[in-house]
PDB file of N, CA and C in Angstrom:
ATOM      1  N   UNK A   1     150.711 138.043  65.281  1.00  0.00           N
ATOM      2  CA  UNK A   1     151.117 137.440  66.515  1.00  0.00           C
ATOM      3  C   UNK A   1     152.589 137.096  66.405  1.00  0.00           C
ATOM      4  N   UNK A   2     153.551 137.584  67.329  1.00  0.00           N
ATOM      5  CA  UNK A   2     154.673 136.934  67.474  1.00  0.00           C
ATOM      6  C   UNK A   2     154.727 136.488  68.862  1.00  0.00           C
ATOM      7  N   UNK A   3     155.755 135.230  68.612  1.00  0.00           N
ATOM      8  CA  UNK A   3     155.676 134.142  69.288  1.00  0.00           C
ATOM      9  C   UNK A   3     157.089 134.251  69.674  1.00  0.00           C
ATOM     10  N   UNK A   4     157.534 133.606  71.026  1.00  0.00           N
ATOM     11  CA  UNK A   4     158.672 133.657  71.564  1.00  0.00           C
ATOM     12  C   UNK A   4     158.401 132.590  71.436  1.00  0.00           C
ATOM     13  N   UNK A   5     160.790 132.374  70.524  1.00  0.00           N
ATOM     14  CA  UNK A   5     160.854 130.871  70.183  1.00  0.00           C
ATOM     15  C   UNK A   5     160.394 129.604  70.711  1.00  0.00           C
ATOM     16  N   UNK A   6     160.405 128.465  70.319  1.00  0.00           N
ATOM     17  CA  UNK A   6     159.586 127.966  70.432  1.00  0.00           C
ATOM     18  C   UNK A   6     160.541 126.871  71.417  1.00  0.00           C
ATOM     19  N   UNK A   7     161.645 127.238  71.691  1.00  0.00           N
ATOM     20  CA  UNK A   7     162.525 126.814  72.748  1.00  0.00           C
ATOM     21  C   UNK A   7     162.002 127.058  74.685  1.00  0.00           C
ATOM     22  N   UNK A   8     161.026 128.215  74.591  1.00  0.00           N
ATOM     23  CA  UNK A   8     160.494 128.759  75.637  1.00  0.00           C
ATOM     24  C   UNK A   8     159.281 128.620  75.800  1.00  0.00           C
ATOM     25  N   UNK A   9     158.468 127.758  75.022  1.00  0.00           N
ATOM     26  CA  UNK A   9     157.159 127.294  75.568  1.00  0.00           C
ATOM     27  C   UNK A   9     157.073 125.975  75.490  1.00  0.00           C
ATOM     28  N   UNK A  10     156.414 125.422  76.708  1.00  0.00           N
ATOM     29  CA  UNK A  10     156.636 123.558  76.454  1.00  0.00           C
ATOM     30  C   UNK A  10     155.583 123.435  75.477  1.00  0.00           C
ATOM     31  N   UNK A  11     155.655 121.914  75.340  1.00  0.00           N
ATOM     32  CA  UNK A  11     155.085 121.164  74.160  1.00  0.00           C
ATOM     33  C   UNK A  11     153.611 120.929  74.640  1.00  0.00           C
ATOM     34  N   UNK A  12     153.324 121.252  75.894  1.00  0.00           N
ATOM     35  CA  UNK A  12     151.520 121.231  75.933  1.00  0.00           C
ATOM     36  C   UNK A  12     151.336 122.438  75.278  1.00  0.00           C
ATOM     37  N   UNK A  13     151.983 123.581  75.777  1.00  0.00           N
ATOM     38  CA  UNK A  13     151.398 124.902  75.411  1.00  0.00           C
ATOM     39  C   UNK A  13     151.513 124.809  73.842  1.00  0.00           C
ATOM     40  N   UNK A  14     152.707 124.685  73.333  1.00  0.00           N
ATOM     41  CA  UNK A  14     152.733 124.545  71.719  1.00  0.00           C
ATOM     42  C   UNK A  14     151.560 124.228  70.554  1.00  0.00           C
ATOM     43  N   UNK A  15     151.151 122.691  71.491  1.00  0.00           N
ATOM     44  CA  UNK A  15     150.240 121.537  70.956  1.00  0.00           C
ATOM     45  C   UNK A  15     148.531 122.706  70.988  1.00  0.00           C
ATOM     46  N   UNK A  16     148.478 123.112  72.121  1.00  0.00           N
ATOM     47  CA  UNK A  16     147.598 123.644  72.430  1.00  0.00           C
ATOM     48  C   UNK A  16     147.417 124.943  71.511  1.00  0.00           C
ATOM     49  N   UNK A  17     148.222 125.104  71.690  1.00  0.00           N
ATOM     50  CA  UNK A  17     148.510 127.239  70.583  1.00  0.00           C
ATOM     51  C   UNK A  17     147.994 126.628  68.911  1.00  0.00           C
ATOM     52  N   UNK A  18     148.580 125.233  68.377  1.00  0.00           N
ATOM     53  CA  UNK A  18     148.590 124.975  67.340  1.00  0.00           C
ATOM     54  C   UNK A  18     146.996 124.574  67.495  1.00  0.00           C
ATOM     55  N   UNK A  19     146.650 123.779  67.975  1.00  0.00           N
ATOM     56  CA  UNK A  19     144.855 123.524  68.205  1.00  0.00           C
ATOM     57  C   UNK A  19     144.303 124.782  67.816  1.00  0.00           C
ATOM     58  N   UNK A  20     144.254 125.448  68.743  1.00  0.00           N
ATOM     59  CA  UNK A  20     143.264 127.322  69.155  1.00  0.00           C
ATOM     60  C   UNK A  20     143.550 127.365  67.305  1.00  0.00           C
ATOM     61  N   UNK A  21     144.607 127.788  66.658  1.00  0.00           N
ATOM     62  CA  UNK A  21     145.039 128.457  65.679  1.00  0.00           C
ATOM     63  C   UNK A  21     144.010 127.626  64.637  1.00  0.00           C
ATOM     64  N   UNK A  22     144.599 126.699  64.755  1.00  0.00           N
ATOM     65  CA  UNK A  22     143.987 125.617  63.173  1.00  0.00           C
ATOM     66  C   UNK A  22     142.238 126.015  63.371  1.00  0.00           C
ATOM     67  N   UNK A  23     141.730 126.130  65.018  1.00  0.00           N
ATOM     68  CA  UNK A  23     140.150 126.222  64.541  1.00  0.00           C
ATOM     69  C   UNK A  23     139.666 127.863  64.788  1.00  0.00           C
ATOM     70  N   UNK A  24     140.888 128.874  64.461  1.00  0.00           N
ATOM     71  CA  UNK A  24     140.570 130.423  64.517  1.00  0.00           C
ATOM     72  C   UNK A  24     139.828 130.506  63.264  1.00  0.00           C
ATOM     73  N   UNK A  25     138.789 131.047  63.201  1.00  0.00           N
ATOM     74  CA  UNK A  25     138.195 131.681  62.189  1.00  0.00           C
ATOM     75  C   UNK A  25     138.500 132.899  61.434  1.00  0.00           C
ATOM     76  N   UNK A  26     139.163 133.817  62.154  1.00  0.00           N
ATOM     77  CA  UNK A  26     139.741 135.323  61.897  1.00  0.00           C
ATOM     78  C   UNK A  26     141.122 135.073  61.050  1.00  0.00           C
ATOM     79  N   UNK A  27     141.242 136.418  60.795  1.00  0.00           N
ATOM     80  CA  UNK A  27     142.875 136.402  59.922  1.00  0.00           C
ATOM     81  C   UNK A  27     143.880 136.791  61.002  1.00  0.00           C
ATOM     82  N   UNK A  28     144.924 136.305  60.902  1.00  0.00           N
ATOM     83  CA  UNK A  28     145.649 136.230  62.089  1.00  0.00           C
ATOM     84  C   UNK A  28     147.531 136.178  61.037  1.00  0.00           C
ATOM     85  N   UNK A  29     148.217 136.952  61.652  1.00  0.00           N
ATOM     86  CA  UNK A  29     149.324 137.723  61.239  1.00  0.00           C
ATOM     87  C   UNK A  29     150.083 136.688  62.053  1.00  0.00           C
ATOM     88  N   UNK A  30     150.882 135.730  61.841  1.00  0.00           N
ATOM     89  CA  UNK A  30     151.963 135.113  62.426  1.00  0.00           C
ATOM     90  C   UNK A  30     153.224 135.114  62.631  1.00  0.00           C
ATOM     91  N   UNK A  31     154.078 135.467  63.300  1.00  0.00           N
ATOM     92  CA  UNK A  31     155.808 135.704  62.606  1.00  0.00           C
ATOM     93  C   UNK A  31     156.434 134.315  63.757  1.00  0.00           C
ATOM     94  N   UNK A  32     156.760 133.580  62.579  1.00  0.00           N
ATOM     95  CA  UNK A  32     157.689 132.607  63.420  1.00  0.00           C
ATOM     96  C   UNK A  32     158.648 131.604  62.794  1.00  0.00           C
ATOM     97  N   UNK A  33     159.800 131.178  63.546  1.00  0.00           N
ATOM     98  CA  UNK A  33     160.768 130.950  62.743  1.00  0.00           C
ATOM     99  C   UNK A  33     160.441 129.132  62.743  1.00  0.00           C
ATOM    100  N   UNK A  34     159.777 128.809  63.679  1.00  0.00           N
ATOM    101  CA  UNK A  34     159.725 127.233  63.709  1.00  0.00           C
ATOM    102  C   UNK A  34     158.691 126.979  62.580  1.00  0.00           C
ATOM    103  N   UNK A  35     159.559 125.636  61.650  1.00  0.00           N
ATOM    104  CA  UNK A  35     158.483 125.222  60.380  1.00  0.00           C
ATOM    105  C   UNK A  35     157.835 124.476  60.436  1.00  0.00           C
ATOM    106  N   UNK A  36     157.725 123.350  61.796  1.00  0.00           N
ATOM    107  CA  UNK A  36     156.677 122.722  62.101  1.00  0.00           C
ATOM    108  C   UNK A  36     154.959 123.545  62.614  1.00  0.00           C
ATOM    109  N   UNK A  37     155.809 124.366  63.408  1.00  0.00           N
ATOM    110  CA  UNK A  37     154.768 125.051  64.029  1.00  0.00           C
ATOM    111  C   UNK A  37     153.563 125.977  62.136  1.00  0.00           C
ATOM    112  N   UNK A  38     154.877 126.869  61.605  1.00  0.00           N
ATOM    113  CA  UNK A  38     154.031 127.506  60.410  1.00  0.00           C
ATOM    114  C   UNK A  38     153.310 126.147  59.447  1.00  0.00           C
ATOM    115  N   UNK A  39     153.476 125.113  59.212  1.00  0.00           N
ATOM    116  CA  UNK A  39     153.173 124.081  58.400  1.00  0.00           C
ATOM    117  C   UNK A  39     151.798 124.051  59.450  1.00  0.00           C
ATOM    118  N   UNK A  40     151.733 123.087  60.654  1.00  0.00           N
ATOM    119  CA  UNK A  40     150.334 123.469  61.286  1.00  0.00           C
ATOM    120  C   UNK A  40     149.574 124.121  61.203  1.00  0.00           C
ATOM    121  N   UNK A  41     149.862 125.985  61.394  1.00  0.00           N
ATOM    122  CA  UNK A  41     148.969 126.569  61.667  1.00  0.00           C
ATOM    123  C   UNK A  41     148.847 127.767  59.765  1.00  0.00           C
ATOM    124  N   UNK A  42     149.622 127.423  59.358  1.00  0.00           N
ATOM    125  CA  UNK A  42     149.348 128.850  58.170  1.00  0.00           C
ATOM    126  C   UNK A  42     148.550 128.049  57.292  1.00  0.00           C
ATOM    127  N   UNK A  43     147.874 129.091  56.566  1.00  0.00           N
ATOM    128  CA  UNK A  43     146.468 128.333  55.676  1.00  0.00           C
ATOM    129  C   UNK A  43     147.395 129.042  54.311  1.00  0.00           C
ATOM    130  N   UNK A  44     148.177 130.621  54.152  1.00  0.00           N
ATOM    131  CA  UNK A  44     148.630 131.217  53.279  1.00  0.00           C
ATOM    132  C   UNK A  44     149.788 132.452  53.889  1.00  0.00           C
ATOM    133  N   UNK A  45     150.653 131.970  53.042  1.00  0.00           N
ATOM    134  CA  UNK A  45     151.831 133.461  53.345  1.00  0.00           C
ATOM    135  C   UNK A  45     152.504 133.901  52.307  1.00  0.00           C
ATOM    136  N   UNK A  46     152.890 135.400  53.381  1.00  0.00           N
ATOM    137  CA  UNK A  46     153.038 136.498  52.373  1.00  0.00           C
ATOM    138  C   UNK A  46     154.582 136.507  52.994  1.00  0.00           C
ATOM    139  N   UNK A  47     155.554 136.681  51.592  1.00  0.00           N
ATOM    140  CA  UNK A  47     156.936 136.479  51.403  1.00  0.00           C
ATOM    141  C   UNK A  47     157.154 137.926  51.559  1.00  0.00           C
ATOM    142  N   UNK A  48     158.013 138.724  52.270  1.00  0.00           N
ATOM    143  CA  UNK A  48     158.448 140.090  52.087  1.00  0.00           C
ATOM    144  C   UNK A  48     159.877 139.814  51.859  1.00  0.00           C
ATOM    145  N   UNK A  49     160.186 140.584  50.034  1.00  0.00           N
ATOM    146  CA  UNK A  49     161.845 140.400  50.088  1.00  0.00           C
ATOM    147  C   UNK A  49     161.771 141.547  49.145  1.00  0.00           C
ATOM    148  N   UNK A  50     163.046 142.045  48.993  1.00  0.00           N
ATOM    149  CA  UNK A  50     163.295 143.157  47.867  1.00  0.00           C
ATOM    150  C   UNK A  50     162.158 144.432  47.771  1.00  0.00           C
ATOM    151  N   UNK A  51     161.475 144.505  48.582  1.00  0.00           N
ATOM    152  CA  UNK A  51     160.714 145.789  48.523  1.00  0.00           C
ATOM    153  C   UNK A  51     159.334 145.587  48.275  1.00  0.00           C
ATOM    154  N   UNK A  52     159.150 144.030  48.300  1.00  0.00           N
ATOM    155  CA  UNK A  52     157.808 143.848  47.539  1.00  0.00           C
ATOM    156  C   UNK A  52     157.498 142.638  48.700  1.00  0.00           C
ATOM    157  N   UNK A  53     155.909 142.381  48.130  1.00  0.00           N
ATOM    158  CA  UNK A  53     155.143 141.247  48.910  1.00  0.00           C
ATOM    159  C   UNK A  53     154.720 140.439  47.986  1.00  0.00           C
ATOM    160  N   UNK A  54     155.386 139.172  47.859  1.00  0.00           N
ATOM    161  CA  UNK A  54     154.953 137.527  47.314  1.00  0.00           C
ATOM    162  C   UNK A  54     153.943 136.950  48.215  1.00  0.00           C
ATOM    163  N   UNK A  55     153.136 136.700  47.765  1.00  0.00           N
ATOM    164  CA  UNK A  55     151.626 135.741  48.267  1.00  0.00           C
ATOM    165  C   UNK A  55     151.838 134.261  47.511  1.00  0.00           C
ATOM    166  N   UNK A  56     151.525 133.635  48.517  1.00  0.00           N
ATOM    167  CA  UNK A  56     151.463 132.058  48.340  1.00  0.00           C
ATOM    168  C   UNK A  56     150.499 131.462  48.960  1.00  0.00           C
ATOM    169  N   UNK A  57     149.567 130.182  48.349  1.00  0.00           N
ATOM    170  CA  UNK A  57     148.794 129.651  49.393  1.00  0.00           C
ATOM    171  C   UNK A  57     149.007 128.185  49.957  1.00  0.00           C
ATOM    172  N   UNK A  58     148.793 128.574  50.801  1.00  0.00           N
ATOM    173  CA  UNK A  58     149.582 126.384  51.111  1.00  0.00           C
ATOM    174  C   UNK A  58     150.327 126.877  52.178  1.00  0.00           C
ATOM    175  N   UNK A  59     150.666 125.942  53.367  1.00  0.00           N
ATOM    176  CA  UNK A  59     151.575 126.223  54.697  1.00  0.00           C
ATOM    177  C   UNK A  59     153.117 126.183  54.554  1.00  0.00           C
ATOM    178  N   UNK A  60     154.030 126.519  55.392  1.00  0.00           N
ATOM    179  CA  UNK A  60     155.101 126.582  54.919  1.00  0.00           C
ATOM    180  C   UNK A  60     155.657 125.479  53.663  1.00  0.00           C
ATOM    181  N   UNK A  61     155.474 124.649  54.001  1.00  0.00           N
ATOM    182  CA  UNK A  61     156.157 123.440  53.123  1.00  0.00           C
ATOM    183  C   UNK A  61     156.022 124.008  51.822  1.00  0.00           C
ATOM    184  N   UNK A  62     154.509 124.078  51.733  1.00  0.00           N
ATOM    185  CA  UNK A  62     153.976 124.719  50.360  1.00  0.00           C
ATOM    186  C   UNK A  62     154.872 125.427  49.685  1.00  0.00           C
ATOM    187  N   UNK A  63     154.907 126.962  50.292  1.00  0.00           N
ATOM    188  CA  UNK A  63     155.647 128.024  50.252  1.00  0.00           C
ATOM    189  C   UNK A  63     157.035 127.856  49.596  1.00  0.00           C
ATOM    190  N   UNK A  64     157.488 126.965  50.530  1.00  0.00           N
ATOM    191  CA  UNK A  64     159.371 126.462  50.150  1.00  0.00           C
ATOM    192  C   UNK A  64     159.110 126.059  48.855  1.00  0.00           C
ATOM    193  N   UNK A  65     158.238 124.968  48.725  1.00  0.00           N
ATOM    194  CA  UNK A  65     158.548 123.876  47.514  1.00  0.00           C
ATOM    195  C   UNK A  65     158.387 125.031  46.064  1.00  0.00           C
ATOM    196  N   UNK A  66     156.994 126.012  46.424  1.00  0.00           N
ATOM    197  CA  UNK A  66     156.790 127.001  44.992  1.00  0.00           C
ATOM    198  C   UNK A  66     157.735 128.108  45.085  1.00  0.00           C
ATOM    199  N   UNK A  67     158.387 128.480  45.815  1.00  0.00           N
ATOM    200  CA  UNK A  67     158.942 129.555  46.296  1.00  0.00           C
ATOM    201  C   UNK A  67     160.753 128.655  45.225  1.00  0.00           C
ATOM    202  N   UNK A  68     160.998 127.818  45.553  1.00  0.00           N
ATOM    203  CA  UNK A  68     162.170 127.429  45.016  1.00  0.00           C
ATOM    204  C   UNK A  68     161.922 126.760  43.329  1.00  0.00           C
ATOM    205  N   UNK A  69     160.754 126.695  43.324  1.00  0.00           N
ATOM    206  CA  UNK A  69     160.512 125.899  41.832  1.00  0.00           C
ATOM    207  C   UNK A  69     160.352 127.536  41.143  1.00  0.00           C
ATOM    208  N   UNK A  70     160.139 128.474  41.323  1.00  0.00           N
ATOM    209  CA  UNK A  70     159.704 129.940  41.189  1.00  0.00           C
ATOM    210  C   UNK A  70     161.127 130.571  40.299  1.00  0.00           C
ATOM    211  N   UNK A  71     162.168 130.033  41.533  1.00  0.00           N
ATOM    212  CA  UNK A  71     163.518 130.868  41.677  1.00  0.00           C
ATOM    213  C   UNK A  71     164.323 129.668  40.440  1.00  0.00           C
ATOM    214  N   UNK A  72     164.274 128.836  40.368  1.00  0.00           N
ATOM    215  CA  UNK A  72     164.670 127.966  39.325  1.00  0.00           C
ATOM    216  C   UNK A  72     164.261 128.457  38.256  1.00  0.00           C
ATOM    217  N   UNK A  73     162.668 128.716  37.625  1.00  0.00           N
ATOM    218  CA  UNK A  73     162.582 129.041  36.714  1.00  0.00           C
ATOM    219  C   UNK A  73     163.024 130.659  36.199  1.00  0.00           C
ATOM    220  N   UNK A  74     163.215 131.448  37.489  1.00  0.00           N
ATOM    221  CA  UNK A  74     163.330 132.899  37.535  1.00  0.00           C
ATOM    222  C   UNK A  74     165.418 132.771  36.550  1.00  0.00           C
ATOM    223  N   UNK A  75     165.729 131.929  37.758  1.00  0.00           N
ATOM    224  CA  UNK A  75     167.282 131.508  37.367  1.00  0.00           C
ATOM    225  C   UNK A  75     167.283 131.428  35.602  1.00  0.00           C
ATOM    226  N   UNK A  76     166.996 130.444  35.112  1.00  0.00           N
ATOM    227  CA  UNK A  76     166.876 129.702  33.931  1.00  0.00           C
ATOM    228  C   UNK A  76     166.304 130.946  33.105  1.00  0.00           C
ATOM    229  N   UNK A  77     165.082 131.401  33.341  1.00  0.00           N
ATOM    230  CA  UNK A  77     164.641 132.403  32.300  1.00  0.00           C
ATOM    231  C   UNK A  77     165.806 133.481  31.917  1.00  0.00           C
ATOM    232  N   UNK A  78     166.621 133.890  33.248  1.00  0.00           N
ATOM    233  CA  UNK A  78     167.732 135.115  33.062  1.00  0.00           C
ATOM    234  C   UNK A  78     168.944 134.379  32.991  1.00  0.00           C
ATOM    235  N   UNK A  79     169.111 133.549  32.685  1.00  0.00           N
ATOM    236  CA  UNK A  79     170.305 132.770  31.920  1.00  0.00           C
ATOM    237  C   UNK A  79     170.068 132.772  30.168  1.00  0.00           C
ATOM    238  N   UNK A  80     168.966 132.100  29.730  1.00  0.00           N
ATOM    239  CA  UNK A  80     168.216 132.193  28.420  1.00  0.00           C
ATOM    240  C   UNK A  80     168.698 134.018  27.991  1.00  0.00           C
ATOM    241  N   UNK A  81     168.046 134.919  28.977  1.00  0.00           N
ATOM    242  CA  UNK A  81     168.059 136.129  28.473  1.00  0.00           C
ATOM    243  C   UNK A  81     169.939 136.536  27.987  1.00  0.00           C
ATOM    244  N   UNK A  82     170.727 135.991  29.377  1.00  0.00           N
ATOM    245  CA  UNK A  82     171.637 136.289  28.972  1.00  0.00           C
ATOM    246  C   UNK A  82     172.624 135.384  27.509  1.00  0.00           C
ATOM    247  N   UNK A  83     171.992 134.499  27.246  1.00  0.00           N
ATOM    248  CA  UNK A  83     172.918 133.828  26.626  1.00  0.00           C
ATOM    249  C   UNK A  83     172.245 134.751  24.909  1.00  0.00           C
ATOM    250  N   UNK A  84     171.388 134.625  25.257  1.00  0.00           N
ATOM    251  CA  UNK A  84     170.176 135.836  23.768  1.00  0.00           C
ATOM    252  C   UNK A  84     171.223 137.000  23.590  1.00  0.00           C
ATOM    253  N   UNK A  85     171.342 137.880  24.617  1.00  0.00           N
ATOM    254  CA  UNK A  85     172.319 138.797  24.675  1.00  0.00           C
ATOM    255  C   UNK A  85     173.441 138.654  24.147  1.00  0.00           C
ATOM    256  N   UNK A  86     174.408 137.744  24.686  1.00  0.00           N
ATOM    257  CA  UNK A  86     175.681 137.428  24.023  1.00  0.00           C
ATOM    258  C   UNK A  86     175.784 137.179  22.368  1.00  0.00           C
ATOM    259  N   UNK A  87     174.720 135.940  22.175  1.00  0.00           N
ATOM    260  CA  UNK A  87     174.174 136.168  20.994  1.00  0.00           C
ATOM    261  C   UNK A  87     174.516 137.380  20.001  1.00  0.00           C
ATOM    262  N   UNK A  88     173.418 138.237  20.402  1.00  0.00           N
ATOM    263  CA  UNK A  88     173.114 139.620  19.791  1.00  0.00           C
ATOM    264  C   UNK A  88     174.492 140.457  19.534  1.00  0.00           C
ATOM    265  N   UNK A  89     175.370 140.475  20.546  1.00  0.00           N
ATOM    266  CA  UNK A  89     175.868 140.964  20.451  1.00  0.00           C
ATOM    267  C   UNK A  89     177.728 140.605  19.817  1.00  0.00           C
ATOM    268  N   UNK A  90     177.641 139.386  19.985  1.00  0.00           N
ATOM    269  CA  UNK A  90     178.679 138.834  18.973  1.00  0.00           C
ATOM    270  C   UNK A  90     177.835 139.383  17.086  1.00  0.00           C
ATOM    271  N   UNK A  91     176.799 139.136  16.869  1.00  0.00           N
ATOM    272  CA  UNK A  91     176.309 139.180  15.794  1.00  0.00           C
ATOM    273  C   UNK A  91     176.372 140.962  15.269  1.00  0.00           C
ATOM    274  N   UNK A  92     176.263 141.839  16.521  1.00  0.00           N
ATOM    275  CA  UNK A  92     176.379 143.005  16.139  1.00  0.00           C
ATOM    276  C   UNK A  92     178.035 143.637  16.039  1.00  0.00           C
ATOM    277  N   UNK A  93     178.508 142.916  16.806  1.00  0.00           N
ATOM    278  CA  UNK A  93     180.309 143.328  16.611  1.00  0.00           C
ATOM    279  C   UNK A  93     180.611 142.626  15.540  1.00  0.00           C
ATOM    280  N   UNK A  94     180.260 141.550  15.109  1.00  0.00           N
ATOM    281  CA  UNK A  94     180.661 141.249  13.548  1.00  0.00           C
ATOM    282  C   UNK A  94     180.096 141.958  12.592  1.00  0.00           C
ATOM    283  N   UNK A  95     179.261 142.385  12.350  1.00  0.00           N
ATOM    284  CA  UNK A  95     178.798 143.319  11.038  1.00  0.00           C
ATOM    285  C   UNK A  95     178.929 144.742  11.479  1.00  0.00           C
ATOM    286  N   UNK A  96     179.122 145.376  12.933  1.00  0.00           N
ATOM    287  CA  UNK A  96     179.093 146.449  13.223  1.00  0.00           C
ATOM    288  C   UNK A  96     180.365 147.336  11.390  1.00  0.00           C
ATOM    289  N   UNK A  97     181.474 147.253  11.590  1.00  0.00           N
ATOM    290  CA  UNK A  97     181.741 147.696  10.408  1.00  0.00           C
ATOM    291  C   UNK A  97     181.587 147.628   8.819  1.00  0.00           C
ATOM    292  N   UNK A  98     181.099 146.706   8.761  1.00  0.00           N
ATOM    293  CA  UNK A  98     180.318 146.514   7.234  1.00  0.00           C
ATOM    294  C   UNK A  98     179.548 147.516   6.765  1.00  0.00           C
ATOM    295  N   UNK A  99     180.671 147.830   5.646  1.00  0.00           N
ATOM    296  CA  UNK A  99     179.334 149.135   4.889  1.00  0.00           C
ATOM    297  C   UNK A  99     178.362 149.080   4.604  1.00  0.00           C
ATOM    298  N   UNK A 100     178.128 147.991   3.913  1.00  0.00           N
ATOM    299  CA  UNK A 100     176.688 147.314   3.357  1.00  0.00           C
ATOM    300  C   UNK A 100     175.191 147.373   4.292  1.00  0.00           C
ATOM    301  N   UNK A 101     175.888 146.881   5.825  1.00  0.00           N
ATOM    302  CA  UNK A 101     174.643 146.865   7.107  1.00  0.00           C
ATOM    303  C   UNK A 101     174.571 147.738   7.816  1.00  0.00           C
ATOM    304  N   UNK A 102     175.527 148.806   7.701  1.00  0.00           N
ATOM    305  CA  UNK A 102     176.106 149.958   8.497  1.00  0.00           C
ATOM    306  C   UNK A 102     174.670 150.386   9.252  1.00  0.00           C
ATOM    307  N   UNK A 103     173.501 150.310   8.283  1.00  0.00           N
ATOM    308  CA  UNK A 103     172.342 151.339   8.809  1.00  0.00           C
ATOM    309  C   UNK A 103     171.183 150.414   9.460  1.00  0.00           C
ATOM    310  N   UNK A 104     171.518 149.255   8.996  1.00  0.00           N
ATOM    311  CA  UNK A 104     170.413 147.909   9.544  1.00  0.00           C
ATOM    312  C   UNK A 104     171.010 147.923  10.901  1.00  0.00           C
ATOM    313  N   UNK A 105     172.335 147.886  11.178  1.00  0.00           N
ATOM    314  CA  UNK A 105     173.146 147.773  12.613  1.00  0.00           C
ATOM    315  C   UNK A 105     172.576 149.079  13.525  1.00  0.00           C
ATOM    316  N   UNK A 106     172.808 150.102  12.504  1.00  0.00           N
ATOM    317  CA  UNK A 106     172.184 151.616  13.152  1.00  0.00           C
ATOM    318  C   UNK A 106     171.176 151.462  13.678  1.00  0.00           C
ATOM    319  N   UNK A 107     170.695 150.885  13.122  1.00  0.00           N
ATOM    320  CA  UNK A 107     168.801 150.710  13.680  1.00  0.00           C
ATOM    321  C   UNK A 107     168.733 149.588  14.902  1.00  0.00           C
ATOM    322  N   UNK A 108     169.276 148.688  15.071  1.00  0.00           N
ATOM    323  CA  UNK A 108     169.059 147.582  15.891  1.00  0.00           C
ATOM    324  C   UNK A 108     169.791 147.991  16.942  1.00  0.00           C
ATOM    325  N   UNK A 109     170.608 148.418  16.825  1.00  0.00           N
ATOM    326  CA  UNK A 109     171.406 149.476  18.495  1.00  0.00           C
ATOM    327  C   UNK A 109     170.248 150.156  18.730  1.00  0.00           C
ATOM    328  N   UNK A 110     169.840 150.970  18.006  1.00  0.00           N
ATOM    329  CA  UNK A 110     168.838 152.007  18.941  1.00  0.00           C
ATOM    330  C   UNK A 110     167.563 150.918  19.281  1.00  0.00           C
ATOM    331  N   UNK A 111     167.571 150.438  18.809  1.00  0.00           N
ATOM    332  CA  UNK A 111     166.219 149.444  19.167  1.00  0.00           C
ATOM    333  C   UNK A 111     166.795 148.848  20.707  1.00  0.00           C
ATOM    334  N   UNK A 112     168.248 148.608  21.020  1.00  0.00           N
ATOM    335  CA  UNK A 112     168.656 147.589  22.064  1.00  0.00           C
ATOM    336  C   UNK A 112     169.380 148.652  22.555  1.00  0.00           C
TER     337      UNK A 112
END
């Protein structure tokens, strides 16, 4: 169902649309930009970004609050990765010429 904003239907019709919805029994496809209205009526939504579909359950609010605690940890995990990296690779430009590790280094490049 898409809904023309919510600037263009009064607040009986709104109140009323949100009633019908909350006691629909069926699955019902919503697209709408007002977050009072999705907090009322969504039981679960599906995030479309980057080519893919994120599922969440809980009404908008829900959504935001796991959706940003998600991206924090997403942040943080690929910070960790990168700082591992730097790591690695200060450790491999320092022994990279050493005769001694020449072939231990050989091996851990092809591994990375």
């Amino acid at each position: 169902m898409s809904l023309p904003s919510s600037n263009h239907i009064d607040l009986n019709a709104l109140a009323w649309l949100e009633d019908y919805l909350q006691t629909w029994l069926g699955t019902l496809l919503v697209v709408s930009h007002d977050r009072a209205f999705l907090d009322a009526v969504a039981t679960d939504i599906v995030h479309q970004h980057s080519a893919r579909l994120d599922y969440y359950k809980g009404n908008f609010s829900q959504f935001y609050s796991t959706k940003s605690e998600r991206d924090r940890n997403m942040r943080k995990e690929y910070e960790t990765q990168m700082d591992y990296c730097k790591h690695l690779q200060a450790f491999i430009d320092k022994w990279r010429y050493n005769a001694n590790r020449g072939e231990f280094l050989s091996t851990l490049l092809e591994y990375f």
